[in-house]
Protein backbone atom coordinates (compact mmCIF):
# COMPACT_ATOMS: atom_id res chain seq x y z
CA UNK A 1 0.00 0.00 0.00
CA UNK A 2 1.23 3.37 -0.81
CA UNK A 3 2.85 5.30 1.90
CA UNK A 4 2.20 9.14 2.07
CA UNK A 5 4.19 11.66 3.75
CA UNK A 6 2.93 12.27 7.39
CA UNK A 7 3.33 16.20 7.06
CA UNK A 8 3.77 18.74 4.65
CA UNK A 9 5.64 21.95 3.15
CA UNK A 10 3.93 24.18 5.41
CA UNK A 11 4.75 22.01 8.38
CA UNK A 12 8.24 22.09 7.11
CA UNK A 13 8.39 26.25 6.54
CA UNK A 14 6.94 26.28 10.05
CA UNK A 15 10.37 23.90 11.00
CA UNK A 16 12.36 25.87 9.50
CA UNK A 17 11.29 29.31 10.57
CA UNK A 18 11.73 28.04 14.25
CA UNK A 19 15.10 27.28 13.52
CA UNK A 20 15.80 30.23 11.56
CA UNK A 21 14.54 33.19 13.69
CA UNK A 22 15.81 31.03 16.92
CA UNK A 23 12.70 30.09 18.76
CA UNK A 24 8.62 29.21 19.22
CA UNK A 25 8.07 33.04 19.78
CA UNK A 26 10.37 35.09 16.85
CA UNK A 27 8.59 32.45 14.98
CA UNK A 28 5.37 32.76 15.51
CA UNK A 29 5.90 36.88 15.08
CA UNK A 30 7.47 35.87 11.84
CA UNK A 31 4.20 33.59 10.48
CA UNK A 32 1.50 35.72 12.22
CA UNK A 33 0.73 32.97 14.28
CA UNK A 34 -0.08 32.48 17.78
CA UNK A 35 3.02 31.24 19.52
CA UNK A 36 1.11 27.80 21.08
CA UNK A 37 0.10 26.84 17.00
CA UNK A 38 3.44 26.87 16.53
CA UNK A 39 4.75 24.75 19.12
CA UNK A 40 1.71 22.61 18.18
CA UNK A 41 2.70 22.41 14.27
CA UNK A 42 6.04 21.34 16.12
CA UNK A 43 5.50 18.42 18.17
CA UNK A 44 3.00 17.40 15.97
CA UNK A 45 6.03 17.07 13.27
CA UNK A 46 8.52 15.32 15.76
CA UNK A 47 5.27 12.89 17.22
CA UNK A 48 4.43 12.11 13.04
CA UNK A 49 8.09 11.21 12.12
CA UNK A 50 8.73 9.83 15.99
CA UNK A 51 12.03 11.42 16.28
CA UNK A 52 13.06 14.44 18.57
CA UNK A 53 14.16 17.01 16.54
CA UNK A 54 15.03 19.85 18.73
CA UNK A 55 15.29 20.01 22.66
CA UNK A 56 13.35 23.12 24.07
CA UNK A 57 15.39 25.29 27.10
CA UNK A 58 13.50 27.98 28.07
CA UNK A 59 12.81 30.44 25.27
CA UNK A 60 15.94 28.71 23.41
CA UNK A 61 16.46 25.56 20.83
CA UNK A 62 18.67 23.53 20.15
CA UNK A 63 18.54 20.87 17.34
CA UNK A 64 19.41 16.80 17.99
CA UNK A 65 21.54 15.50 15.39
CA UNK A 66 18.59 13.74 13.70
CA UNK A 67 17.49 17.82 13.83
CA UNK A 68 20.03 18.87 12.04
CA UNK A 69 19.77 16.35 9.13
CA UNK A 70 16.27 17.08 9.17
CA UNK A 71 17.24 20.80 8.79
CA UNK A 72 19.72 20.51 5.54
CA UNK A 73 17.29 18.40 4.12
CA UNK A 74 14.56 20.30 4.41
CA UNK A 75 16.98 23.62 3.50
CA UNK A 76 16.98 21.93 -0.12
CA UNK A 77 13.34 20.81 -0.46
CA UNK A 78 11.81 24.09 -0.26
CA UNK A 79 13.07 26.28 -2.52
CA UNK A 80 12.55 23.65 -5.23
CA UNK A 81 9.52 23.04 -4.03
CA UNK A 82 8.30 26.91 -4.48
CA UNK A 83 10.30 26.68 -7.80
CA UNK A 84 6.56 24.87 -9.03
CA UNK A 85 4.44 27.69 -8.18
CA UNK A 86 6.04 29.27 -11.25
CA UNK A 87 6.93 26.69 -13.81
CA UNK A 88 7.08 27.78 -17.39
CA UNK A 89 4.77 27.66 -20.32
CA UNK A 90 4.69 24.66 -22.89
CA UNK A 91 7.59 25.22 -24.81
CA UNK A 92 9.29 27.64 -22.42
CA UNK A 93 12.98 26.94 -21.35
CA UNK A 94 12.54 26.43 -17.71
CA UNK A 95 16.52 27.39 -17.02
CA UNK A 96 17.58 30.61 -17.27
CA UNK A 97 19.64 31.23 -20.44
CA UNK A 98 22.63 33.09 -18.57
CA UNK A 99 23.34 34.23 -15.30
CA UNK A 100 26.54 36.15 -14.47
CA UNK A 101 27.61 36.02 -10.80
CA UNK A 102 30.92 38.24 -8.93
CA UNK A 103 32.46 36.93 -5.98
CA UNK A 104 34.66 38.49 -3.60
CA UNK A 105 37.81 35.93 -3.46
CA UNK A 106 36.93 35.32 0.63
CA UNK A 107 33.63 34.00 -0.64
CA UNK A 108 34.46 32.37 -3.86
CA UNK A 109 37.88 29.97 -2.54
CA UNK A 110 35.74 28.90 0.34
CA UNK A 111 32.26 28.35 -1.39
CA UNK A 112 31.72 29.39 -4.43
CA UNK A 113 32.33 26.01 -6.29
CA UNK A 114 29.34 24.33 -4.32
CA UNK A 115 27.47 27.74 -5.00
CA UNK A 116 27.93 27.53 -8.75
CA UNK A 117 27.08 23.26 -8.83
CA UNK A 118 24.00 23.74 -7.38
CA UNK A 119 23.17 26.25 -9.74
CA UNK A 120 23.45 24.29 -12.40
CA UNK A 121 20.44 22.97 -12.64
CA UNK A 122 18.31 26.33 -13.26
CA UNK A 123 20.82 28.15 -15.49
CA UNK A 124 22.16 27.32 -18.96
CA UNK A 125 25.36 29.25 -18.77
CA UNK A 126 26.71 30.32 -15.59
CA UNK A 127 29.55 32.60 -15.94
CA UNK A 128 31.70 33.73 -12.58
CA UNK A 129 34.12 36.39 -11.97
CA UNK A 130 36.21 37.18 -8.60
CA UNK A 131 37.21 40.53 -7.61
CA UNK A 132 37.81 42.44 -5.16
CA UNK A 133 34.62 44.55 -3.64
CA UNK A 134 35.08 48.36 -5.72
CA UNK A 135 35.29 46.40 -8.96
CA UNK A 136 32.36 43.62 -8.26
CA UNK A 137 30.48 47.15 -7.25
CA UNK A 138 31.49 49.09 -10.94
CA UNK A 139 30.87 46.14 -12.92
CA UNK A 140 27.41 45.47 -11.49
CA UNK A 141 26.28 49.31 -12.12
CA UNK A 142 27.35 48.85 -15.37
CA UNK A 143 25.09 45.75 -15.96
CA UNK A 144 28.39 43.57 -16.76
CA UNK A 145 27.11 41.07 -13.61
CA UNK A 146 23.50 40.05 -12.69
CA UNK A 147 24.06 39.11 -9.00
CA UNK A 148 27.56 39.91 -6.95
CA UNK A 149 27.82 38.73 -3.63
CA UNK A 150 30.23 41.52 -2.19
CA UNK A 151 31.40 42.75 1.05
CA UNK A 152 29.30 45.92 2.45
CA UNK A 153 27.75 47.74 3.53
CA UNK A 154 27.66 49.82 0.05
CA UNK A 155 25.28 52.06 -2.41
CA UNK A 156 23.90 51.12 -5.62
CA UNK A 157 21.38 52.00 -8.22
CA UNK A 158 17.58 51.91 -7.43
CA UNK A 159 17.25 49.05 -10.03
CA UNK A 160 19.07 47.19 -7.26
CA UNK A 161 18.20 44.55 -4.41
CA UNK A 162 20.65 44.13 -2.01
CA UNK A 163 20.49 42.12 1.51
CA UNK A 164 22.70 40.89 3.82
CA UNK A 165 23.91 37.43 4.39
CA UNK A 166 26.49 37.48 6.90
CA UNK A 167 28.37 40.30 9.62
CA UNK A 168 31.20 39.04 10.90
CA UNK A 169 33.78 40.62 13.52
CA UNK A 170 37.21 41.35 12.90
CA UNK A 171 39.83 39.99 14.77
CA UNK A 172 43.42 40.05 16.05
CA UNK A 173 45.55 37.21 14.42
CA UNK A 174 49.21 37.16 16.44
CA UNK A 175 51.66 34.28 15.81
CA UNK A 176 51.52 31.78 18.98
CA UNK A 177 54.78 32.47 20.09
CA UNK A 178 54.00 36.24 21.04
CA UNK A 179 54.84 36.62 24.92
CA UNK A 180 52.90 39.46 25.83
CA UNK A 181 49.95 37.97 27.89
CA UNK A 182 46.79 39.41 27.83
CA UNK A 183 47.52 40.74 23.70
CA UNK A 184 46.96 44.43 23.66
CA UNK A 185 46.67 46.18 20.35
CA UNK A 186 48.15 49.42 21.14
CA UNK A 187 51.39 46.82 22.53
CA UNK A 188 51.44 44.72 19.47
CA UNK A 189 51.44 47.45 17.00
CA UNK A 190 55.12 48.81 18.19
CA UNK A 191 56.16 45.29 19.05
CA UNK A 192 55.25 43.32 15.59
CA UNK A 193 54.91 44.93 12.39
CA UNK A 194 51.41 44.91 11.11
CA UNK A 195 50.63 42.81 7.66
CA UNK A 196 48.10 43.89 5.63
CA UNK A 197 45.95 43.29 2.59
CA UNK A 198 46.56 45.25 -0.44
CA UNK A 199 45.80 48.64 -0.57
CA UNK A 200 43.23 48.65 -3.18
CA UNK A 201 40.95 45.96 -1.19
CA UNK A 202 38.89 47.22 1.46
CA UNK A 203 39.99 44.33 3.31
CA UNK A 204 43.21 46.75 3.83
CA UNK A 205 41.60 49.87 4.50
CA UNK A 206 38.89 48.89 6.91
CA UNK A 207 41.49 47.87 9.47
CA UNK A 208 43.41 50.70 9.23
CA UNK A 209 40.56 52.83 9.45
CA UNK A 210 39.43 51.10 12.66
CA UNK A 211 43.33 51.97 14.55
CA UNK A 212 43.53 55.10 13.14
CA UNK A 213 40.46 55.81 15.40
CA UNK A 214 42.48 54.89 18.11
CA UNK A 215 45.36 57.08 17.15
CA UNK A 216 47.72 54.33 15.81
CA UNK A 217 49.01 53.97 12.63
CA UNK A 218 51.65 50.87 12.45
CA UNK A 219 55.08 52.22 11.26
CA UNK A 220 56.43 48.43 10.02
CA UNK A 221 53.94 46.78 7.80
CA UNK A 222 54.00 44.23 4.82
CA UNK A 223 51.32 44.05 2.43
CA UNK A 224 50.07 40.96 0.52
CA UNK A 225 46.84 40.35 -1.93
CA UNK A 226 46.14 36.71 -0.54
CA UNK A 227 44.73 35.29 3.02
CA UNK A 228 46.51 32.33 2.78
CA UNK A 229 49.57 34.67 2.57
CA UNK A 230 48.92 37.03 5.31
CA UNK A 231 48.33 33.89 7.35
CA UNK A 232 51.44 32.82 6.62
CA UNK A 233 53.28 35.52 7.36
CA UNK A 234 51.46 35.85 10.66
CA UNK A 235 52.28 31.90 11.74
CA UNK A 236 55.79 32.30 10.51
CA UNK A 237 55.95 35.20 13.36
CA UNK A 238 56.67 38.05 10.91
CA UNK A 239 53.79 40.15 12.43
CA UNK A 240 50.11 40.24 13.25
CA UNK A 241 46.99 41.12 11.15
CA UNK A 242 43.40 41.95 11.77
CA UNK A 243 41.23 39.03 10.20
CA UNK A 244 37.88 37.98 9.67
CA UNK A 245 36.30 34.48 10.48
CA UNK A 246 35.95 34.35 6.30
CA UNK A 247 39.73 35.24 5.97
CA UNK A 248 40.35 32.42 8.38
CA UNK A 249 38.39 29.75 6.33
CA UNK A 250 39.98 31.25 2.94
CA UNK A 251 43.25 30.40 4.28
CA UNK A 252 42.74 27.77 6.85
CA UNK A 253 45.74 25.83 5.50
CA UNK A 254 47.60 28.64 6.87
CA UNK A 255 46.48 29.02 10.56
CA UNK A 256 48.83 26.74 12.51
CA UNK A 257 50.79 28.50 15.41
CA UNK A 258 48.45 31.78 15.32
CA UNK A 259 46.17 32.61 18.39
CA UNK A 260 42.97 34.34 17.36
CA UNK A 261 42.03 37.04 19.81
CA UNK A 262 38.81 38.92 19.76
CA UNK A 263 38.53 42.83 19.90
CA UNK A 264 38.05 45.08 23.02
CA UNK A 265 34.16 45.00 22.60
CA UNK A 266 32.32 46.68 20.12
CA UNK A 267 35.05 45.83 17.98
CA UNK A 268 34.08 46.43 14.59
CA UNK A 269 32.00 44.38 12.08
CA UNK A 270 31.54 44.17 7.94
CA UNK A 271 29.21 42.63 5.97
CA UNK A 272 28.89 39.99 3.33
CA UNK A 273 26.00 41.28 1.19
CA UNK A 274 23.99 40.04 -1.70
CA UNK A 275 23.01 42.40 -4.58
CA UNK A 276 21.24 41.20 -7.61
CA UNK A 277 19.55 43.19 -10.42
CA UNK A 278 15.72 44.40 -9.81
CA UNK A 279 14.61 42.24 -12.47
CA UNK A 280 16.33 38.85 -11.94
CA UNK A 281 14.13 35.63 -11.04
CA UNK A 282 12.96 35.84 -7.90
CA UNK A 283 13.54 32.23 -7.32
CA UNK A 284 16.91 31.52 -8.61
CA UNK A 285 17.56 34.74 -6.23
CA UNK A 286 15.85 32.27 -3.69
CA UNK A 287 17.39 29.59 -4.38
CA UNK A 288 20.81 31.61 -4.26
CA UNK A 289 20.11 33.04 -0.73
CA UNK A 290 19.37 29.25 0.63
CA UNK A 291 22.65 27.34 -0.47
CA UNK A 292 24.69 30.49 0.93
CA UNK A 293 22.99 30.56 4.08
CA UNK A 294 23.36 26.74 4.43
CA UNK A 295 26.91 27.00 3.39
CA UNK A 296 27.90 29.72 5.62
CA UNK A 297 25.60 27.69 8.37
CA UNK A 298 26.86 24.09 7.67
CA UNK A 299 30.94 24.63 6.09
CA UNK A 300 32.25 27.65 6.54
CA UNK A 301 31.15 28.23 10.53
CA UNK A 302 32.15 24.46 11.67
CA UNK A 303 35.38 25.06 9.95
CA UNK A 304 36.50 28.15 11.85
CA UNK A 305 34.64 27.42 15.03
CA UNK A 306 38.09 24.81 14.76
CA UNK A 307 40.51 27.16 15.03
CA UNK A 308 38.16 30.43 16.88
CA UNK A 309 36.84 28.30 19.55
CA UNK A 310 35.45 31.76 21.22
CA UNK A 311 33.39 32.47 18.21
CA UNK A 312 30.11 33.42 19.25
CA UNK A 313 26.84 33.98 17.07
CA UNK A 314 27.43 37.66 17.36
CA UNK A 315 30.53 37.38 15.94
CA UNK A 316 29.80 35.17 13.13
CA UNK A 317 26.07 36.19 12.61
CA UNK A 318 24.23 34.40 9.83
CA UNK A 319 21.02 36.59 8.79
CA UNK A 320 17.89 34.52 8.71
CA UNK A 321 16.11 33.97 5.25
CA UNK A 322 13.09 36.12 4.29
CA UNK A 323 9.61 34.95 4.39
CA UNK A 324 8.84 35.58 0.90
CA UNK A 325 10.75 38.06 -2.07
């Protein structure tokens, strides 16, 4: 006899907005629902498949394992699932014919190949540029790029939808070895020289921005276009450098013998942001916005949480999807 599926893609938005906006009540605010329906819609879930998929503490969540399976999986259903409220005509391609995508590098060595292979299936021709930020931002007023996925925040043109996926905090990388216990910026920048990014990136001028406004401006620095580089240089004990948890993963080959040390609080933030033209599908931009959030969520987070074992969700702070586009 034919089985069918105990729940379905509303119980599994409801699932998935729990998770995503961190508990019953955000939730519930979220669906403009009563908080009780959706602890109802939950256990009813969990009691239908008769596994535990998240333990309740309070006003917080936490998934099981079997929770987190259930999650990913679930992550990839939907947005093909919505992909059917607009399928094309008879005769219609349903792919795209052409979608051109920039990447910052910190984005496209750590995910952009999974990005790209799961777009495969809803484009024709997928063509992909890194760059750094200002260029990504001139090429996409120009029209020369559909979506970038950039580092912010920045301005564009009115024909232009941008949102954010990810802020992350900067923080002080200093090679193990360093004696001076607790690490105090203003002490490291006359004992080590600083290494920096390239002046043309604003992964160089952010940082020095952020010292400035504490009056210091390293005399002794060396400047290099690559993370895995700067890394390097920092591990080898040649200096120290102010990171990001995305530089980490970009060069995580490079992080042995370097402590990771967070800011004096607030420390200072940027963001990884995702601009696409006004009139691109709204579902591939969907679709897009998922597989980053479960890369950043499920890859790139685990993977630095290895070598930042202080790294906190403010520090690393994954915005939730939207309800709708």
């Amino acid at each position: 006899m034919y089985e069918f599926l105990p729940f379905n893609f509303r119980t599994l938005e409801t699932f998935l907005t729990v998770i995503d906006a961190g508990g019953m009540t955000p939730a519930a605010r979220r669906l403009g629902w009563s908080q009780s329906a959706v602890s109802q819609t939950i256990s009813t879930l969990e009691r239908q498949i008769n596994r535990q998929l998240i333990v309740r503490n309070g006003r917080s969540i936490v998934l099981t394992p079997t929770g987190e399976m259930f999650y990913n999986i679930a992550s990839e259903i939907l947005p093909r699932a919505r992909m059917l409220i607009n399928l094309p005509e008879v005769g219609e391609d349903p792919k795209l014919n052409r979608l051109r995508i920039g990447m910052v590098e910190s984005f496209a060595a750590t995910t952009g190949a999974e990005l790209v292979r799961g777009l495969g299936t809803q484009v024709q021709k997928i063509k992909v540029r890194s760059d750094i930020a200002p260029n990504l931002r001139s090429s996409f007023m120009d029209k020369e790029l559909d979506l970038i996925i950039t580092m912010g925040p920045a301005v564009f043109n009115e024909d232009a939808v941008s949102t954010t996926l990810l802020t992350e905090s900067y923080c002080l990388a200093v090679p193990a070895q360093y004696k001076e216990q607790p690490v105090r910026l203003q002490a490291l920048t006359k004992d080590l020289p600083f290494i920096r990014f390239s002046t043309h990136s604003p992964s160089a001028t952010w940082p020095e921005n952020y010292l400035r406004r504490f009056g210091m401006e390293p005399e002794n620095c060396f400047e290099f276009d690559s993370a895995s580089t700067v890394l390097t240089m920092v591990s080898e004990g040649m200096g120290w450098a102010l990171v990001t948890p995305l530089t980490v993963a970009q060069g995580i080959e490079s992080v042995r013998n370097i402590t990771f040390v967070p800011l004096i609080k607030p420390g200072f933030f940027r963001e990884l942001q995702l601009v696409y033209q006004d009139d691109l599908d709204r579902n591939l931009v969907q679709s897009v916005q998922t597989s980053i959030h479960r890369l950043l969520h499920d890859s790139i987070r685990p993977a630095v949480e290895g070598v930042i074992p202080w790294l906190s969700d403010s520090d690393f702070r994954i915005a939730p999807l939207p309800d709708e586009y």
